[in-house]
C-alpha atoms as a PDB file:
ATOM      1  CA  UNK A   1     -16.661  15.975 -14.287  1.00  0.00           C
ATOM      2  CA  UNK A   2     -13.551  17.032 -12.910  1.00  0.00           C
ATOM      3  CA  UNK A   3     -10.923  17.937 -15.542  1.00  0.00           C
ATOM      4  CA  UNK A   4      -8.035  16.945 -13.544  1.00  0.00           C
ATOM      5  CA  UNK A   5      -9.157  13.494 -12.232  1.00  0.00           C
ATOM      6  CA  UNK A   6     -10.051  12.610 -15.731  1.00  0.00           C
ATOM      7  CA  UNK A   7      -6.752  13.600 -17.071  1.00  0.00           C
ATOM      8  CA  UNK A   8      -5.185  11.217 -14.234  1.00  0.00           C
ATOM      9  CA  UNK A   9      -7.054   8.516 -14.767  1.00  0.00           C
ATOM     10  CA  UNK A  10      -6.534   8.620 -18.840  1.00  0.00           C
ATOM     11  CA  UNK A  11      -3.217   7.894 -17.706  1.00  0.00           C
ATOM     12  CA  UNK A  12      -3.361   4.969 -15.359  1.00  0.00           C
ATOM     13  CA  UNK A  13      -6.059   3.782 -17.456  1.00  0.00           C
ATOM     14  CA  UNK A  14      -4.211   3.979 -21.204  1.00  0.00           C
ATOM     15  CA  UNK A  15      -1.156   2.412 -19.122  1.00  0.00           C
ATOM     16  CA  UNK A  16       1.475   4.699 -20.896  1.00  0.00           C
ATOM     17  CA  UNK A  17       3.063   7.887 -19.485  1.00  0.00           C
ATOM     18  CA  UNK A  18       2.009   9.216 -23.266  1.00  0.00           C
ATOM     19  CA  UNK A  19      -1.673   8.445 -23.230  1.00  0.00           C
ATOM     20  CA  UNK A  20      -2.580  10.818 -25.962  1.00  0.00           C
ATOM     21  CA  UNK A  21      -2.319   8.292 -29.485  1.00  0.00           C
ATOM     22  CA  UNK A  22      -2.027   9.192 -31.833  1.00  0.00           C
ATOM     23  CA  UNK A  23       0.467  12.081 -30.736  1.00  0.00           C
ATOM     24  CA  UNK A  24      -0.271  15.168 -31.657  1.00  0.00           C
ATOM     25  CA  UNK A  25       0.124  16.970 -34.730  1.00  0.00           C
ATOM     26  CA  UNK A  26       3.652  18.399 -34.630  1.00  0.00           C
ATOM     27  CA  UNK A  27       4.865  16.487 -31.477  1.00  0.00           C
ATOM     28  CA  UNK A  28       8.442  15.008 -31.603  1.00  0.00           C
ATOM     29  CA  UNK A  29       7.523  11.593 -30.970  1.00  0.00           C
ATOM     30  CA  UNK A  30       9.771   8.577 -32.098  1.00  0.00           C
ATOM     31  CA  UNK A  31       7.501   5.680 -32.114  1.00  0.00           C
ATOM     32  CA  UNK A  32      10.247   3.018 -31.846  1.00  0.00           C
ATOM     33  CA  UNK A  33      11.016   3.931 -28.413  1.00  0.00           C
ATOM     34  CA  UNK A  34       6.837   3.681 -27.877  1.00  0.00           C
ATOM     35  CA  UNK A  35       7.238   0.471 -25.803  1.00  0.00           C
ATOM     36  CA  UNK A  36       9.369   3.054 -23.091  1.00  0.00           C
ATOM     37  CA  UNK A  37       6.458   5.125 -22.210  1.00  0.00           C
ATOM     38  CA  UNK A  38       4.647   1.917 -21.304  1.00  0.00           C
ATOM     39  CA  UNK A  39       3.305   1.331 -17.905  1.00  0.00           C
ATOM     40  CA  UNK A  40       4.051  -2.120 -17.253  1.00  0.00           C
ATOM     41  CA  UNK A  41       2.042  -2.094 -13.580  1.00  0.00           C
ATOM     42  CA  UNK A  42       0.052  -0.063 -11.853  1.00  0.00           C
ATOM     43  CA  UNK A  43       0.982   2.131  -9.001  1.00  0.00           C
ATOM     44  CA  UNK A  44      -0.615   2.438  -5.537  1.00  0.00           C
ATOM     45  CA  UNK A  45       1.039   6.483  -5.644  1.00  0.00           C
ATOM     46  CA  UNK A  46       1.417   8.004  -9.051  1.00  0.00           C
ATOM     47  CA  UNK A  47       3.151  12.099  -9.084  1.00  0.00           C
ATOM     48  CA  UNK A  48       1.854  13.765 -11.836  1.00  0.00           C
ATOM     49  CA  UNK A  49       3.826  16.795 -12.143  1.00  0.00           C
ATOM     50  CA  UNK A  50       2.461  19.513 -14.409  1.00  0.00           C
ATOM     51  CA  UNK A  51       1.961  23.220 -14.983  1.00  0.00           C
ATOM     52  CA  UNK A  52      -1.730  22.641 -14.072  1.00  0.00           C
ATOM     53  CA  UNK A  53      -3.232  23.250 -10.513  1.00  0.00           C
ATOM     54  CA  UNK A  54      -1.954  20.851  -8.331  1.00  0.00           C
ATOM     55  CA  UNK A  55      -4.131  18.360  -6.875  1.00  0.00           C
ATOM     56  CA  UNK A  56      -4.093  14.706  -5.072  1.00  0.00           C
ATOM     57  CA  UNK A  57      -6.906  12.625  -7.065  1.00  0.00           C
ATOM     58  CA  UNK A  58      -8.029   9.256  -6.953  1.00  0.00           C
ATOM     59  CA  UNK A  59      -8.389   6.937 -10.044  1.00  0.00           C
ATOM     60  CA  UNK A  60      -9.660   3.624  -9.017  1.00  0.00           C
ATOM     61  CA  UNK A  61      -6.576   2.234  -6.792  1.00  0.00           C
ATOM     62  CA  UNK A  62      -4.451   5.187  -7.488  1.00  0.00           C
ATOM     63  CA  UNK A  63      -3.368   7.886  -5.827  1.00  0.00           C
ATOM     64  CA  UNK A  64      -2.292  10.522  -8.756  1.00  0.00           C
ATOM     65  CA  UNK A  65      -0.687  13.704  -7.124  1.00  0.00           C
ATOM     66  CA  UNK A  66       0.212  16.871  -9.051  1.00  0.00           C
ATOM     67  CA  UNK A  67       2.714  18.538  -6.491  1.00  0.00           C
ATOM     68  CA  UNK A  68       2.814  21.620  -8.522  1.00  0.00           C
ATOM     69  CA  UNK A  69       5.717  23.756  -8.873  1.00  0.00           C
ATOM     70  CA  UNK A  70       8.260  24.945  -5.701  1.00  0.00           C
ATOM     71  CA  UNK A  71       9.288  27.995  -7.250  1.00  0.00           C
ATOM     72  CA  UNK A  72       7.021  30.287  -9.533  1.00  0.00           C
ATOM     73  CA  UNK A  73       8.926  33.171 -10.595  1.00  0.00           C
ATOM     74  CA  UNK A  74      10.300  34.750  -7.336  1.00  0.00           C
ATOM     75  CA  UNK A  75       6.904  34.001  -5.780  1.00  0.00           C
ATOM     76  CA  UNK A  76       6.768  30.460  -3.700  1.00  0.00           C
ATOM     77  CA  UNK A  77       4.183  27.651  -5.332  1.00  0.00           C
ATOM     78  CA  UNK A  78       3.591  24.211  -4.072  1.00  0.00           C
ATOM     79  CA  UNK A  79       4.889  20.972  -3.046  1.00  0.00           C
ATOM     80  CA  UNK A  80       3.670  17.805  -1.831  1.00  0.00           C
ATOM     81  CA  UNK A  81       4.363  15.528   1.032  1.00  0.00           C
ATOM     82  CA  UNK A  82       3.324  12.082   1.217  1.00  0.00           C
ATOM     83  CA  UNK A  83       3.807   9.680   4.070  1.00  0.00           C
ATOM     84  CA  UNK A  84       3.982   5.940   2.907  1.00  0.00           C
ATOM     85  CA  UNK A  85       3.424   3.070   4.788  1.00  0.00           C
ATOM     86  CA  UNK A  86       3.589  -0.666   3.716  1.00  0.00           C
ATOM     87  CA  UNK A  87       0.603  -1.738   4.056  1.00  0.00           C
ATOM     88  CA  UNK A  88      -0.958  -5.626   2.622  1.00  0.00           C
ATOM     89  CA  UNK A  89      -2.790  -4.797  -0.903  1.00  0.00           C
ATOM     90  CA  UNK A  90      -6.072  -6.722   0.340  1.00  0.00           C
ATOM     91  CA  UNK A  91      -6.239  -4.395   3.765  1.00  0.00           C
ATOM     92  CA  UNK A  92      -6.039  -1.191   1.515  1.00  0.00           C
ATOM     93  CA  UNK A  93      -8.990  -2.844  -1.199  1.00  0.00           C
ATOM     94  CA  UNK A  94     -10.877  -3.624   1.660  1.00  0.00           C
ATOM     95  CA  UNK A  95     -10.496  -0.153   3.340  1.00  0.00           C
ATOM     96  CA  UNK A  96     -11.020   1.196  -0.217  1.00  0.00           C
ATOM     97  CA  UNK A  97     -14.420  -1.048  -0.262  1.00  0.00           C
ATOM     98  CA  UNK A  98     -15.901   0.105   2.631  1.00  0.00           C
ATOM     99  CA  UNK A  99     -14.947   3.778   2.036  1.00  0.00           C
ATOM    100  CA  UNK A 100     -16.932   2.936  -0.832  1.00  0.00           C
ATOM    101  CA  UNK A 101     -20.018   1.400   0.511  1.00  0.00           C
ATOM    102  CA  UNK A 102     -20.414   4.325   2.530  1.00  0.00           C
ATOM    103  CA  UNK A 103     -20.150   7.015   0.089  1.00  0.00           C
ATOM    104  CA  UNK A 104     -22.524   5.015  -1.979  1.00  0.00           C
ATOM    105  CA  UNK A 105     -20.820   4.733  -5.056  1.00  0.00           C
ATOM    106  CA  UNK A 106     -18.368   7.961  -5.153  1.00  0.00           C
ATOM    107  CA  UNK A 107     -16.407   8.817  -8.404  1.00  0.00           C
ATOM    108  CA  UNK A 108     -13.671   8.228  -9.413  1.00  0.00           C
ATOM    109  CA  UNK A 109     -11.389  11.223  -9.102  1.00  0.00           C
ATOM    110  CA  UNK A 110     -12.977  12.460  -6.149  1.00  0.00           C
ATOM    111  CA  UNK A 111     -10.787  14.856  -3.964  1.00  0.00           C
ATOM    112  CA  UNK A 112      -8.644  12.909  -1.208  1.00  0.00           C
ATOM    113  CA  UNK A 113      -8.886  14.273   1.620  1.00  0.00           C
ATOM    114  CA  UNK A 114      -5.303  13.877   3.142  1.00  0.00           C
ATOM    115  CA  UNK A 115      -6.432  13.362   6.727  1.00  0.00           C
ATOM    116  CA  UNK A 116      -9.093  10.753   6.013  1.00  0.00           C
ATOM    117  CA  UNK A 117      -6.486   9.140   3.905  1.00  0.00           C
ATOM    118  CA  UNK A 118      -3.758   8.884   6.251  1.00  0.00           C
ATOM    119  CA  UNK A 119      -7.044   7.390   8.910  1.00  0.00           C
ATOM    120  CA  UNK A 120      -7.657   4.658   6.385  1.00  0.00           C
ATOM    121  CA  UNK A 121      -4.012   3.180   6.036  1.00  0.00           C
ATOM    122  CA  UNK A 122      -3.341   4.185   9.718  1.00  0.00           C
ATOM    123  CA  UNK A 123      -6.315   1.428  10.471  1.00  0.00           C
ATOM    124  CA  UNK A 124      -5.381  -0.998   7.858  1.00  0.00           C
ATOM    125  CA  UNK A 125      -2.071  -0.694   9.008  1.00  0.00           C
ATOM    126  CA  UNK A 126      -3.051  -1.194  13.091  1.00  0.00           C
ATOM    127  CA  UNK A 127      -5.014  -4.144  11.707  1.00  0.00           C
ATOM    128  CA  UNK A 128      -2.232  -5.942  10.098  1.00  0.00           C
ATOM    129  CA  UNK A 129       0.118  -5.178  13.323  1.00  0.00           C
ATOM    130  CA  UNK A 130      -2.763  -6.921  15.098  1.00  0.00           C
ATOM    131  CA  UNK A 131      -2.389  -9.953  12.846  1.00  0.00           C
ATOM    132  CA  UNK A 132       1.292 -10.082  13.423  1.00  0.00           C
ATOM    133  CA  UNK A 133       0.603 -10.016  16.889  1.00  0.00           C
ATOM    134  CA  UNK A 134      -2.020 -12.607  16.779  1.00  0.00           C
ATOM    135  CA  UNK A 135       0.695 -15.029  15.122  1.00  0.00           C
ATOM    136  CA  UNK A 136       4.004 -14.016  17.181  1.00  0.00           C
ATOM    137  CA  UNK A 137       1.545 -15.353  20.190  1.00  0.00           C
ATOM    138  CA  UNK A 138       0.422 -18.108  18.777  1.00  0.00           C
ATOM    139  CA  UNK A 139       3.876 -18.693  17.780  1.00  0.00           C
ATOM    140  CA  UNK A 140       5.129 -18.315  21.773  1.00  0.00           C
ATOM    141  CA  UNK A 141       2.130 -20.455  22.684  1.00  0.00           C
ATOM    142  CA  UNK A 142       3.782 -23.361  20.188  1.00  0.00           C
ATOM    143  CA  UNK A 143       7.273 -22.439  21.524  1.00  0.00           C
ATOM    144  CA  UNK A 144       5.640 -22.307  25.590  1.00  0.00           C
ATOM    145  CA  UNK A 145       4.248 -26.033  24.842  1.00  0.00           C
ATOM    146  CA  UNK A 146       7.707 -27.389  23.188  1.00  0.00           C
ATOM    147  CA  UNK A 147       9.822 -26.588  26.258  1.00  0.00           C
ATOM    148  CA  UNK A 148       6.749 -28.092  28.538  1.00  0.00           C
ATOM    149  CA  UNK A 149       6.777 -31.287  26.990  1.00  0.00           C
ATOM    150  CA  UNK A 150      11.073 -31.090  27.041  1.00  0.00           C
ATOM    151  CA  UNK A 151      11.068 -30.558  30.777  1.00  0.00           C
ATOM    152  CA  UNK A 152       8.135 -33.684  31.365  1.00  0.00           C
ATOM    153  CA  UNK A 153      10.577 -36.133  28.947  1.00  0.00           C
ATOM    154  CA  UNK A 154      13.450 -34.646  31.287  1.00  0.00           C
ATOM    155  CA  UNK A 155      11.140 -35.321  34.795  1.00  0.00           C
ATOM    156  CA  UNK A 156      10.527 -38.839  33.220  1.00  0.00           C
ATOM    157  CA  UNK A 157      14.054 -39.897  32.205  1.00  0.00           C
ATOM    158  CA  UNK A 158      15.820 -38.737  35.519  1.00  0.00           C
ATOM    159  CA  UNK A 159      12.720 -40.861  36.924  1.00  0.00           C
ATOM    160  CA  UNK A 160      13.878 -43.583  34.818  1.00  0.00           C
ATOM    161  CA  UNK A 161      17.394 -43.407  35.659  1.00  0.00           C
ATOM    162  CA  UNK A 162      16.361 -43.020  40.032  1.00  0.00           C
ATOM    163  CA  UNK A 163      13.950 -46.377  39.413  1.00  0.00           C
ATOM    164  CA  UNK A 164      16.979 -48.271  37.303  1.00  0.00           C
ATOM    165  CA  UNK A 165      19.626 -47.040  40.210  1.00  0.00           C
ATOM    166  CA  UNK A 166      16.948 -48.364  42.983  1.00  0.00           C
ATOM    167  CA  UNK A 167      16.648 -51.576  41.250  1.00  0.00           C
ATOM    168  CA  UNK A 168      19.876 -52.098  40.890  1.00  0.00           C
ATOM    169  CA  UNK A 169      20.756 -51.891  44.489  1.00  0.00           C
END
């Protein structure tokens, strides 16, 4: 297995930003502030910086990125840039599912490949603008039909008020 997937996914999977316990022999740990390195949901991105390689991993529904380090000495190192769009949690689990079904079971932790990535939640994203778009016409339809059926009451009370004048002369 991959070292570096594992190590992300003992983290979103322990829940805690600390997921080695008991801590390690020697570490400065106060465990009355434990319930602060608690992960109280989990994350769609999660950044993992770290003096290890950097990486973008998956671990079930998360996206764990190690963006490395900018500066290394006076040499240049790494950095990460990630593009987030809002898109509906069942779109993304469904584009998750069939990425999936396809790959036949893949691992968890495989590498993300940023371009494929950024294809799945482009789609999922064009599919719910499509479903917005679906409802603002069905909404205009709805609004189409109201003023419709205004104008005909309008055509059949000046109608009214023409036959009333008529008989009245």
């Amino acid at each position: 297995g991959d070292r570096l997937a594992r190590l992300a996914r003992h983290v979103v999977h322990q829940r805690s930003y600390y997921p080695l316990f008991p801590a390690a022999e020697g570490t400065q740990l106060a465990m009355t502030h434990a319930a602060h390195l608690a992960l109280p949901v989990t994350p769609d991105v999660l950044i993992l910086p770290s003096q290890l390689a950097p990486f973008a991993k998956r671990a079930g529904d998360v996206l764990c990125v190690n963006p490395g380090r900018l500066c290394k000495g006076i040499a240049a190192g790494t950095f990460a840039k990630l593009s987030v769009h809002p898109v509906m949690r069942h779109l993304r689990t469904a584009v998750r599912k069939a990425a999936e079904g396809e790959s036949k079971g893949s691992e968890a932790g495989e590498e993300v490949v940023p371009q494929q990535l950024s294809q799945d939640f482009e789609s999922a994203a064009k599919e719910e603008g499509k479903e917005e778009q679906k409802e603002q016409k069905k909404e205009q339809k709805e609004e189409k039909k109201e003023l419709k059926e205004q104008k005909e009451q309008k055509k059949e009370q000046t109608e009214q008020k023409e036959q009333k004048e008529q008989t009245e002369q």
